[in-house]
N, C-alpha and C. Protein backbone atom coordinates (compact mmCIF):
# COMPACT_ATOMS: atom_id res chain seq x y z
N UNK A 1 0.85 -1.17 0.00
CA UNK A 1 0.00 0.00 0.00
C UNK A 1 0.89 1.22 0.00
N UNK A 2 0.53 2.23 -1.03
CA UNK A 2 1.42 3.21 -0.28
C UNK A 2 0.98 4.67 -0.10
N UNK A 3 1.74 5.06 0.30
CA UNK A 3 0.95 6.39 1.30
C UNK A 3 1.20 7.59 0.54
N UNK A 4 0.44 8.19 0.24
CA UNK A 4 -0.13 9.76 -0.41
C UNK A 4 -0.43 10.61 0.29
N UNK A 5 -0.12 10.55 1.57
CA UNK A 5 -0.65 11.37 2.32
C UNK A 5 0.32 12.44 2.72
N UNK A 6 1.99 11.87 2.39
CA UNK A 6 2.96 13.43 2.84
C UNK A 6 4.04 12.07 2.22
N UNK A 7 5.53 12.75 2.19
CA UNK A 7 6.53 12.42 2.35
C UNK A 7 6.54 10.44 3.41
N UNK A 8 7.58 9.52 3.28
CA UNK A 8 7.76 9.15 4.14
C UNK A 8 8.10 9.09 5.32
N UNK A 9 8.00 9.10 6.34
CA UNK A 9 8.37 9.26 7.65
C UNK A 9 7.83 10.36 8.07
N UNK A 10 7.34 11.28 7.13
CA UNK A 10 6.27 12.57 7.82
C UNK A 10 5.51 12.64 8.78
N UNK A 11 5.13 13.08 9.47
CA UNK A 11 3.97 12.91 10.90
C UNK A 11 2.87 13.55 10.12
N UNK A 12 1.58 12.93 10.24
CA UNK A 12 0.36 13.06 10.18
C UNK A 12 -0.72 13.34 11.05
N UNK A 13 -1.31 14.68 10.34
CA UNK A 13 -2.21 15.27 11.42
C UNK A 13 -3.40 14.22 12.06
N UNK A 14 -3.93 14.07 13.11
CA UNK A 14 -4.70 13.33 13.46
C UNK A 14 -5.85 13.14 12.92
N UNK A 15 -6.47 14.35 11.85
CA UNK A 15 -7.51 14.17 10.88
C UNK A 15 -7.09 13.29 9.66
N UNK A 16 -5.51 13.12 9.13
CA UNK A 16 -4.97 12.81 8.23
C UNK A 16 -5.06 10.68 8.67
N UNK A 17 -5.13 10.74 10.16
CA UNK A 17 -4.81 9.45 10.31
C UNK A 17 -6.33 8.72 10.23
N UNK A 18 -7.17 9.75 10.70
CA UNK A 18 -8.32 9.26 10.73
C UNK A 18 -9.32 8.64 9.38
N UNK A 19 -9.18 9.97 8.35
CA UNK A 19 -9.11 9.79 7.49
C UNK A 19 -8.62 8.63 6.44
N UNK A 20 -7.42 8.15 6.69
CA UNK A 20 -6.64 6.96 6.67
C UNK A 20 -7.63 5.62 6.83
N UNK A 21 -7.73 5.49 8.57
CA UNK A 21 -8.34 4.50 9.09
C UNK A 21 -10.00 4.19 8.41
N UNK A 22 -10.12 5.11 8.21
CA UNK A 22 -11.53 5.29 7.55
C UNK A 22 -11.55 4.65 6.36
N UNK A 23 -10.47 5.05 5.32
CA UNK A 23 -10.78 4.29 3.73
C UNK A 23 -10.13 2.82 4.32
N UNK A 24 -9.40 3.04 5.04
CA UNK A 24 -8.98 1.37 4.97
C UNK A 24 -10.02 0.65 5.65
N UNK A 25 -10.83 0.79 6.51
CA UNK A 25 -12.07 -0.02 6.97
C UNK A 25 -13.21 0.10 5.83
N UNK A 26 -13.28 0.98 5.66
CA UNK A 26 -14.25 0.62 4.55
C UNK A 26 -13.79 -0.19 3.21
N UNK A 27 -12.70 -0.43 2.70
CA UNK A 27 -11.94 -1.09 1.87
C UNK A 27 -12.01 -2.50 2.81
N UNK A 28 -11.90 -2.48 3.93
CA UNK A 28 -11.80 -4.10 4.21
C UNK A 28 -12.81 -4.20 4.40
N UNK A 29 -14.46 -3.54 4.60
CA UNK A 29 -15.83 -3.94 4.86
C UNK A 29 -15.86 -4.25 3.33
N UNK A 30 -15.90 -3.53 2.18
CA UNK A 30 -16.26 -3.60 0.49
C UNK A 30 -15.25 -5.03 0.49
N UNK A 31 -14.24 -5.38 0.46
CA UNK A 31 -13.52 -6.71 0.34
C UNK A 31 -14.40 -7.97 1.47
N UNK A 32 -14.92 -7.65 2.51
CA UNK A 32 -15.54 -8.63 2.96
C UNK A 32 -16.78 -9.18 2.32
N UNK A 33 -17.47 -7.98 1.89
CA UNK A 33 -18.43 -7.97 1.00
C UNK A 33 -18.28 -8.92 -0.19
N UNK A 34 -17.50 -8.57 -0.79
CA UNK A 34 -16.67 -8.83 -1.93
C UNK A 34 -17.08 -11.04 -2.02
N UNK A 35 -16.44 -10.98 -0.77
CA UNK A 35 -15.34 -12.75 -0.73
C UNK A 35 -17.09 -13.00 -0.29
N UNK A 36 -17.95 -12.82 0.71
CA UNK A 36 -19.03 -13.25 0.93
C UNK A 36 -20.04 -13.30 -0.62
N UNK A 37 -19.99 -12.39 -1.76
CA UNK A 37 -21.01 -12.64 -2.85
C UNK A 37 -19.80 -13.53 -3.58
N UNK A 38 -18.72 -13.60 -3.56
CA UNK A 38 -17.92 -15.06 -4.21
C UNK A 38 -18.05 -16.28 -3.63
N UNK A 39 -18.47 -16.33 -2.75
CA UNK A 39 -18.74 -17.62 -2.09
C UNK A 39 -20.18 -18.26 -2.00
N UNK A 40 -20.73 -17.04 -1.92
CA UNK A 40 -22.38 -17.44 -2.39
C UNK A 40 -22.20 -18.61 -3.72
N UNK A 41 -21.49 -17.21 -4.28
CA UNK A 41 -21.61 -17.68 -5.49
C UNK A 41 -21.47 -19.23 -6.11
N UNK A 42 -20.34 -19.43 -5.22
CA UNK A 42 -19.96 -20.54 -5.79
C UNK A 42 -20.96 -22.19 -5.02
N UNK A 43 -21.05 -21.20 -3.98
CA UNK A 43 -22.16 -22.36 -2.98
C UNK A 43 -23.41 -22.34 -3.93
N UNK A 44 -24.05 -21.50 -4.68
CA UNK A 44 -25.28 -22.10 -5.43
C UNK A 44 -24.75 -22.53 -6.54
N UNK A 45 -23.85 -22.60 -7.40
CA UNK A 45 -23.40 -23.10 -8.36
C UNK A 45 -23.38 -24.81 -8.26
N UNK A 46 -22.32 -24.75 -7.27
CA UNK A 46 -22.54 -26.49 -6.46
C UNK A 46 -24.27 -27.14 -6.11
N UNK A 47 -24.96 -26.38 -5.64
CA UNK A 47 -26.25 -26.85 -5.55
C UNK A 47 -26.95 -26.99 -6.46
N UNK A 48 -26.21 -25.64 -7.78
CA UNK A 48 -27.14 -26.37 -9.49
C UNK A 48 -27.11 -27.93 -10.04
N UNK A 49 -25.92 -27.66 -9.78
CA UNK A 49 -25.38 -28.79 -10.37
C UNK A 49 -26.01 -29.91 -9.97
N UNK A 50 -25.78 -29.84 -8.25
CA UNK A 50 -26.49 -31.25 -7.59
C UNK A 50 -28.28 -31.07 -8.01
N UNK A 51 -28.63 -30.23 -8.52
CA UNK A 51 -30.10 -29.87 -8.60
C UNK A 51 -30.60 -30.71 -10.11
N UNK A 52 -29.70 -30.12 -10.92
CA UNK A 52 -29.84 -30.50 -12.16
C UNK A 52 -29.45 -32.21 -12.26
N UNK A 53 -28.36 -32.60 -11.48
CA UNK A 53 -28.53 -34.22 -11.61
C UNK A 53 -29.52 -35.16 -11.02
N UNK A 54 -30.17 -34.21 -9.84
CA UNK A 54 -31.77 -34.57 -9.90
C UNK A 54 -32.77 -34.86 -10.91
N UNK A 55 -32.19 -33.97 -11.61
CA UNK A 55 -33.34 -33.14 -12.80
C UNK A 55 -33.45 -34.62 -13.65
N UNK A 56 -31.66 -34.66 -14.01
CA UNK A 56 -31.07 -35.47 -15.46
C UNK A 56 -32.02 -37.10 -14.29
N UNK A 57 -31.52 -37.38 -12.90
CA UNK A 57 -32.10 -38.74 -12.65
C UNK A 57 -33.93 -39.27 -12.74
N UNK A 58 -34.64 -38.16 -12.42
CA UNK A 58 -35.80 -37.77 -12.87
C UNK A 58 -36.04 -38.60 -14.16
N UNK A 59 -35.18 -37.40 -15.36
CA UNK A 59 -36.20 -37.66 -16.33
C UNK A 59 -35.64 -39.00 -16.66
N UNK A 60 -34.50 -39.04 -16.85
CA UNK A 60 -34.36 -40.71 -17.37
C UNK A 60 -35.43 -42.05 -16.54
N UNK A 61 -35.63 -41.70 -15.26
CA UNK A 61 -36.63 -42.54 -14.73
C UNK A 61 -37.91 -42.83 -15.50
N UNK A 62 -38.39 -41.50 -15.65
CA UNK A 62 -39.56 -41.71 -16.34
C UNK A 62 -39.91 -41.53 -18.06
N UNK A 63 -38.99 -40.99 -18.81
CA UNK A 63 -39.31 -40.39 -19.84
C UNK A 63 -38.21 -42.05 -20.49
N UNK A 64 -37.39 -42.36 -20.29
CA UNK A 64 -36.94 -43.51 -21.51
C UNK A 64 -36.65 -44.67 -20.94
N UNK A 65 -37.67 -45.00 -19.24
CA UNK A 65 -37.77 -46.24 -18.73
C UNK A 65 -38.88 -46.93 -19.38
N UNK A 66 -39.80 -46.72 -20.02
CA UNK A 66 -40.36 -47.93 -20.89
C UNK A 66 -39.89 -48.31 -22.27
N UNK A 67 -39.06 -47.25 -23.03
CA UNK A 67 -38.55 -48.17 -24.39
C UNK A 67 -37.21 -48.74 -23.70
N UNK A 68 -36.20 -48.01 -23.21
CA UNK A 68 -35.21 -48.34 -22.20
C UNK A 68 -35.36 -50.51 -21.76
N UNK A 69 -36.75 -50.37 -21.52
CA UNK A 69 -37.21 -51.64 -20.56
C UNK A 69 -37.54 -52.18 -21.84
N UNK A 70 -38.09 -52.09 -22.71
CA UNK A 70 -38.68 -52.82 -23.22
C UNK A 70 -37.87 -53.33 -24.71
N UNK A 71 -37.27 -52.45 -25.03
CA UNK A 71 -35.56 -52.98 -25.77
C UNK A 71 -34.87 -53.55 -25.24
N UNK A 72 -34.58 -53.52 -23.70
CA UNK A 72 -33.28 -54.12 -23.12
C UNK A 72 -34.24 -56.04 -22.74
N UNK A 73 -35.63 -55.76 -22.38
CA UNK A 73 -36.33 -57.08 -21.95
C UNK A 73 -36.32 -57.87 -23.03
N UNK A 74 -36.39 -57.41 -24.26
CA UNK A 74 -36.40 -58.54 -25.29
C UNK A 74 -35.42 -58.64 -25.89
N UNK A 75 -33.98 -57.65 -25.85
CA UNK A 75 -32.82 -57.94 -25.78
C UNK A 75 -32.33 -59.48 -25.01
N UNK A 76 -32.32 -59.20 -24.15
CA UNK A 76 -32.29 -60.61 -22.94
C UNK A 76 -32.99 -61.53 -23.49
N UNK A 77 -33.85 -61.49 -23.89
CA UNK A 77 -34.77 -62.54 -23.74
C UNK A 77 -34.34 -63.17 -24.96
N UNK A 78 -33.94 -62.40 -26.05
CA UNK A 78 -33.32 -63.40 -27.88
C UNK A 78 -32.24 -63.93 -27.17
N UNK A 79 -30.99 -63.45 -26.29
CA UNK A 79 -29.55 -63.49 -25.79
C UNK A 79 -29.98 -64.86 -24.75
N UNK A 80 -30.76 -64.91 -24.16
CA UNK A 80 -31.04 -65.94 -22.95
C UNK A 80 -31.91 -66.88 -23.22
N UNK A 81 -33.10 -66.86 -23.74
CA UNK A 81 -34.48 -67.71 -23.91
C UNK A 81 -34.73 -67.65 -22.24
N UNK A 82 -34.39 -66.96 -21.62
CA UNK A 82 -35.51 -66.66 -20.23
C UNK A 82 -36.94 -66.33 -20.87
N UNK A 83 -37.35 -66.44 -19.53
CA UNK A 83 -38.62 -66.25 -19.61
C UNK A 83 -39.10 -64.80 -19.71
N UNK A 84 -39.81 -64.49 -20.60
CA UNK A 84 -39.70 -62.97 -20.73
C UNK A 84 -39.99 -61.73 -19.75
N UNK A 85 -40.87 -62.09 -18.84
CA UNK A 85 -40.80 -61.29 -17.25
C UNK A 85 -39.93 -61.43 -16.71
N UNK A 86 -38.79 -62.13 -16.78
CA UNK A 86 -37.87 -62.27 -15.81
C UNK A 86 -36.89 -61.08 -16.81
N UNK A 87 -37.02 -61.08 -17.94
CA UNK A 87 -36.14 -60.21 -18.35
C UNK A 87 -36.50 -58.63 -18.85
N UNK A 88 -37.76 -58.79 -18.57
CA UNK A 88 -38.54 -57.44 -17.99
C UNK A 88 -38.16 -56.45 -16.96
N UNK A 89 -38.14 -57.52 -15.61
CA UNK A 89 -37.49 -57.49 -14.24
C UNK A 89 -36.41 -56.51 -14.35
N UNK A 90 -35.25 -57.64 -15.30
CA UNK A 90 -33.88 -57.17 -15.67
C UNK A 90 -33.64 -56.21 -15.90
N UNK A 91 -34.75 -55.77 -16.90
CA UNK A 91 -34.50 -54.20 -17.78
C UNK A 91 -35.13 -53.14 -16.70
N UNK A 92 -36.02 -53.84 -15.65
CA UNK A 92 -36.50 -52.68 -14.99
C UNK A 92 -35.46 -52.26 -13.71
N UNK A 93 -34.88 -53.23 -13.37
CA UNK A 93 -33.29 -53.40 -12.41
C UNK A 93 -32.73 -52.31 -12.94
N UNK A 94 -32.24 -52.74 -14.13
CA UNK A 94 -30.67 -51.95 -14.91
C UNK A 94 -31.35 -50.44 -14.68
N UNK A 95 -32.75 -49.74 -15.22
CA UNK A 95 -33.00 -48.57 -15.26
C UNK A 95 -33.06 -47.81 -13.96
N UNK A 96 -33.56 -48.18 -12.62
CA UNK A 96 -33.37 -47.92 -11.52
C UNK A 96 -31.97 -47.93 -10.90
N UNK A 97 -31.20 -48.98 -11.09
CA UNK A 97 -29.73 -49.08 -11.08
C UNK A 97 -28.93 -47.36 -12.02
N UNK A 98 -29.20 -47.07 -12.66
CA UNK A 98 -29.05 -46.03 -13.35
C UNK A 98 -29.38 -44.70 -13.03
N UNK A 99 -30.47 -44.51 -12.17
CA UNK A 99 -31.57 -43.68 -11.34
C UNK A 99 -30.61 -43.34 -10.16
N UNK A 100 -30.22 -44.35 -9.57
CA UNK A 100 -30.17 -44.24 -8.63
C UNK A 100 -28.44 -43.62 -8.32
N UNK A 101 -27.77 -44.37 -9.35
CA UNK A 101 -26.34 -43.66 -9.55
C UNK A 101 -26.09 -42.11 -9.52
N UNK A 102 -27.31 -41.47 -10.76
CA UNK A 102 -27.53 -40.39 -10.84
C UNK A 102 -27.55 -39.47 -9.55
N UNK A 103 -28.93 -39.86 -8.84
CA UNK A 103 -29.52 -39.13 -7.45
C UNK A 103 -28.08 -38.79 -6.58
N UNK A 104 -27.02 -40.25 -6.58
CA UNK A 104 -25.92 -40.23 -5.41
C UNK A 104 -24.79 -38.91 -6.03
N UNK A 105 -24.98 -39.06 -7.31
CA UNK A 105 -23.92 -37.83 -7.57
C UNK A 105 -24.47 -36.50 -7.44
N UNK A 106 -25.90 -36.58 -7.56
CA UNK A 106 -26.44 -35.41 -7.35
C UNK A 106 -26.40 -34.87 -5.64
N UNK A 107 -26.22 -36.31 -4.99
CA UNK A 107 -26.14 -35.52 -3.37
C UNK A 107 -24.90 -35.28 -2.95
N UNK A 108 -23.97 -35.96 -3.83
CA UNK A 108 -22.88 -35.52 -3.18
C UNK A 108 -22.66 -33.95 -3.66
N UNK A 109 -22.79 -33.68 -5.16
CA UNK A 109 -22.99 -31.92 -5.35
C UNK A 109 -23.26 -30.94 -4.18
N UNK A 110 -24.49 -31.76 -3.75
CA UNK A 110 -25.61 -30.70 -3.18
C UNK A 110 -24.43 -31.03 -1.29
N UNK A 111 -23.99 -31.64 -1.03
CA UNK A 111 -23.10 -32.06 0.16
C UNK A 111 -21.98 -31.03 0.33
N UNK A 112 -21.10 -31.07 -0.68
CA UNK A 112 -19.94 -30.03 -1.42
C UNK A 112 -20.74 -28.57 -1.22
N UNK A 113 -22.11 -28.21 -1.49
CA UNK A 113 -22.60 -27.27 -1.77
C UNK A 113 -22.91 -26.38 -0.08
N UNK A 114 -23.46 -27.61 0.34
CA UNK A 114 -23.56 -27.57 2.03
C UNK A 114 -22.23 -27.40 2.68
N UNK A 115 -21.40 -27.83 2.41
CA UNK A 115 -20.23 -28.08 3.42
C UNK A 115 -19.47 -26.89 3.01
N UNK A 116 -19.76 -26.29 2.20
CA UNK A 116 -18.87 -24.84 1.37
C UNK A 116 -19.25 -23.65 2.47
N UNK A 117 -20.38 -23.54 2.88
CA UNK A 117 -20.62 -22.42 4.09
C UNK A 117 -19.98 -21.51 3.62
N UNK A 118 -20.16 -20.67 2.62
CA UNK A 118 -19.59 -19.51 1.85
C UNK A 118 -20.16 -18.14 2.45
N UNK A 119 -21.48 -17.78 3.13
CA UNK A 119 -21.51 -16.49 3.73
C UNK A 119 -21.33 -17.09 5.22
N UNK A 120 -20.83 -18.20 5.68
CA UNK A 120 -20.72 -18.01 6.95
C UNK A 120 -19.58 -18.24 7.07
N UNK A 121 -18.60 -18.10 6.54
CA UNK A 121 -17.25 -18.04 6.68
C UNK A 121 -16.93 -16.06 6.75
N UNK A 122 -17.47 -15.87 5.59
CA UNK A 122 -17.63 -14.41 5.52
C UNK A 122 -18.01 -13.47 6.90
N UNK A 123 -19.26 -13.78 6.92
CA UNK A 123 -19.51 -13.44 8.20
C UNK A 123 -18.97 -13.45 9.40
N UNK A 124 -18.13 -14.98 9.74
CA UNK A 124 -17.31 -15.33 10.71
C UNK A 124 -15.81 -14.21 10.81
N UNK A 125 -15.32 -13.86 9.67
CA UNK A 125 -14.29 -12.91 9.06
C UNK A 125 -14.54 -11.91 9.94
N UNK A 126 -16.07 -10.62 9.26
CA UNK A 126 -15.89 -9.84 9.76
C UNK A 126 -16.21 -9.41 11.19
N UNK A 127 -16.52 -10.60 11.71
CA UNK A 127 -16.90 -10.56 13.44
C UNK A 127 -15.54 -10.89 14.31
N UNK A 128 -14.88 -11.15 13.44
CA UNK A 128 -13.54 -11.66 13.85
C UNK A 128 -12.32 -10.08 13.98
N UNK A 129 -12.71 -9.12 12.45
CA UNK A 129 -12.30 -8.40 12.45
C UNK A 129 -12.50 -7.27 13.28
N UNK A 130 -13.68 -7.07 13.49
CA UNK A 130 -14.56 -6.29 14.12
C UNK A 130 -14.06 -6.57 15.73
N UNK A 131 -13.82 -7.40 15.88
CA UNK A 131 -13.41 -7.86 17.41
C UNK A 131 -12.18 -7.67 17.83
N UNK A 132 -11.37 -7.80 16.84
CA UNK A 132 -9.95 -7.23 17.00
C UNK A 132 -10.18 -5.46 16.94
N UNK A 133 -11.14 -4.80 16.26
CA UNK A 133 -10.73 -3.47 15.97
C UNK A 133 -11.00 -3.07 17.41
N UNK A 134 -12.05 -3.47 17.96
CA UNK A 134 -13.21 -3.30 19.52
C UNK A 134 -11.76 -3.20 20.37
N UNK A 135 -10.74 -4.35 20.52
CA UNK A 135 -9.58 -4.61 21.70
C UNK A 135 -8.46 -3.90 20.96
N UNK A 136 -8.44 -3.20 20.11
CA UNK A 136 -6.76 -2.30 19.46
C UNK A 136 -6.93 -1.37 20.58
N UNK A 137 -5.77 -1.09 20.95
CA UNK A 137 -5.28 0.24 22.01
C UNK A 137 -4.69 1.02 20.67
N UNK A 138 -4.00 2.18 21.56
CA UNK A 138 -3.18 2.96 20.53
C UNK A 138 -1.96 2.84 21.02
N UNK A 139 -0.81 2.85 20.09
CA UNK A 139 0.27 2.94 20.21
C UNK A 139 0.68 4.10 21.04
N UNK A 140 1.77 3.75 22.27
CA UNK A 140 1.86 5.27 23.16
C UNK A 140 3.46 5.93 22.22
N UNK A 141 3.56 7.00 22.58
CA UNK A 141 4.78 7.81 21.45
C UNK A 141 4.71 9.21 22.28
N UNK A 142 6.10 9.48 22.28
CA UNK A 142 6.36 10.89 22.45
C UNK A 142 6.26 12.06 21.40
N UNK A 143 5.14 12.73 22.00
CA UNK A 143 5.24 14.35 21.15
C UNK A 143 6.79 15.15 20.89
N UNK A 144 6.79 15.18 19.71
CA UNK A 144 8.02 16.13 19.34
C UNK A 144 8.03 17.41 20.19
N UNK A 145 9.69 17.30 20.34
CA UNK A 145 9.77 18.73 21.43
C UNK A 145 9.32 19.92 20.68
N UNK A 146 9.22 19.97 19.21
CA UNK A 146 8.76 21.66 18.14
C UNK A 146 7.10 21.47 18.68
N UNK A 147 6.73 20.77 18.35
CA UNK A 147 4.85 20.44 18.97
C UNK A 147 4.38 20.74 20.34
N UNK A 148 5.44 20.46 21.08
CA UNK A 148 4.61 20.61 22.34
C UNK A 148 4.68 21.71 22.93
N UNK A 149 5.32 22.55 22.65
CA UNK A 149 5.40 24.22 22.98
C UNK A 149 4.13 24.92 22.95
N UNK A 150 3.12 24.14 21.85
CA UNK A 150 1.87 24.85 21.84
C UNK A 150 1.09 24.17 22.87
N UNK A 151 1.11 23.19 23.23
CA UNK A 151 0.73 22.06 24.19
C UNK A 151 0.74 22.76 25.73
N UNK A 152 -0.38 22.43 26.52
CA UNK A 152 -0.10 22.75 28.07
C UNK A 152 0.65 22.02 28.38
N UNK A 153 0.94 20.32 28.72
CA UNK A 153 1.72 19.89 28.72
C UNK A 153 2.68 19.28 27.89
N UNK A 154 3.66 20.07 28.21
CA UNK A 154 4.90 20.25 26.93
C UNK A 154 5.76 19.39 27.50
N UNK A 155 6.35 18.59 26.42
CA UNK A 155 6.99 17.64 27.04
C UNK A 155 6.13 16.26 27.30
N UNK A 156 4.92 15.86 28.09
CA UNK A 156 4.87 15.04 28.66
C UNK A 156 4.23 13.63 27.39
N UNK A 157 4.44 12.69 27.69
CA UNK A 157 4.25 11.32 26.81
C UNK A 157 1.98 11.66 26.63
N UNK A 158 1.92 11.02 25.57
CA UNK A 158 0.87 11.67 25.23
C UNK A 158 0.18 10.48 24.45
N UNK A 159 -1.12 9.09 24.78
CA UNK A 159 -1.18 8.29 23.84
C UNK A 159 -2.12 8.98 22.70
N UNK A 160 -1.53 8.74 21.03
CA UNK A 160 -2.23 9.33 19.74
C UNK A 160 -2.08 7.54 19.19
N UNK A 161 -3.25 7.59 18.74
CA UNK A 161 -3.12 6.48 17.68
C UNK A 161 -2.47 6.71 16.40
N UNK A 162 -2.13 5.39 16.66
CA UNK A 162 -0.88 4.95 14.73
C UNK A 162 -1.40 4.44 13.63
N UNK A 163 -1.51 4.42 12.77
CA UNK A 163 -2.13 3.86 11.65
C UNK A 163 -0.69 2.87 11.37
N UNK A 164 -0.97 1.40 11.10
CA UNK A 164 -0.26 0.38 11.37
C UNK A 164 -0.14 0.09 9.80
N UNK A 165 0.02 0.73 8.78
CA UNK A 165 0.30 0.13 7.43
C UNK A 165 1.47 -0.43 6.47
């Protein structure tokens, strides 16, 4: 980061520091902001996904489990000479077997999606930050001997807060 505010090593008026402290908290509130709508973000993305392989286990259940069954039953049945319900059965096995593969990848998505806790990490951040700002003291420092002449007490140790950048 660097400082625009005077020369290096310059002393800064106490409006100058405040000022300071000010854009930089609000720069780390807009960045908290920030990482909390990226994490959303990415936490519903994971839940599409697991949503949509719902979607995909769905329709294959119902929309191409009777030609699905009924190609694969008399498949079997030229390949075997079973009995043709038994290879009905078969074809209705394999399509649920298929169903059901689907659903498990879809929960593990939606698991990943859960376990991501993307605004509560965020949140956890700025309560964290916020808690450190609550317990900061100020740095104690001696007033320059040219400064304190205007000062009633001239000379004496004086705590001013530091901007720590």
């Amino acid at each position: 980061m660097s400082n625009t505010d005077g020369p290096v090593g310059a002393e800064r008026s106490l409006g100058q520091l405040v000022a300071n402290a000010t854009s930089e908290l609000s720069a780390l509130v807009h960045d908290e902001i920030a990482l909390a709508k990226a994490q959303l973000r990415q936490d519903v993305k994971r839940a599409g996904v697991g949503s949509a392989a719902f979607v995909v286990a769905a329709a294959l259940l119902i929309f191409s489990l009777p030609m699905l069954s009924f190609a694969l039953a008399y498949g079997i049945h030229a390949w075997s000479d079973w009995h043709l319900s038994v290879c009905f059965l078969l074809s209705f096995a394999t399509s649920v077997l298929i169903a059901v593969l689907t659903a498990l990848v879809g929960v593990m998505f939606l698991k990943k999606a859960k376990k991501g806790k993307g605004p509560q990490k965020a949140v956890a951040s700025a309560k964290e930050t916020a808690a450190v700002l609550q317990h900061a003291k100020p740095h104690p420092r001696a007033i320059p001997a040219s400064n304190g002449a205007a000062l009633p007490s001239a000379g004496a140790h004086k705590d001013v807060a530091r901007s720590t950048s």
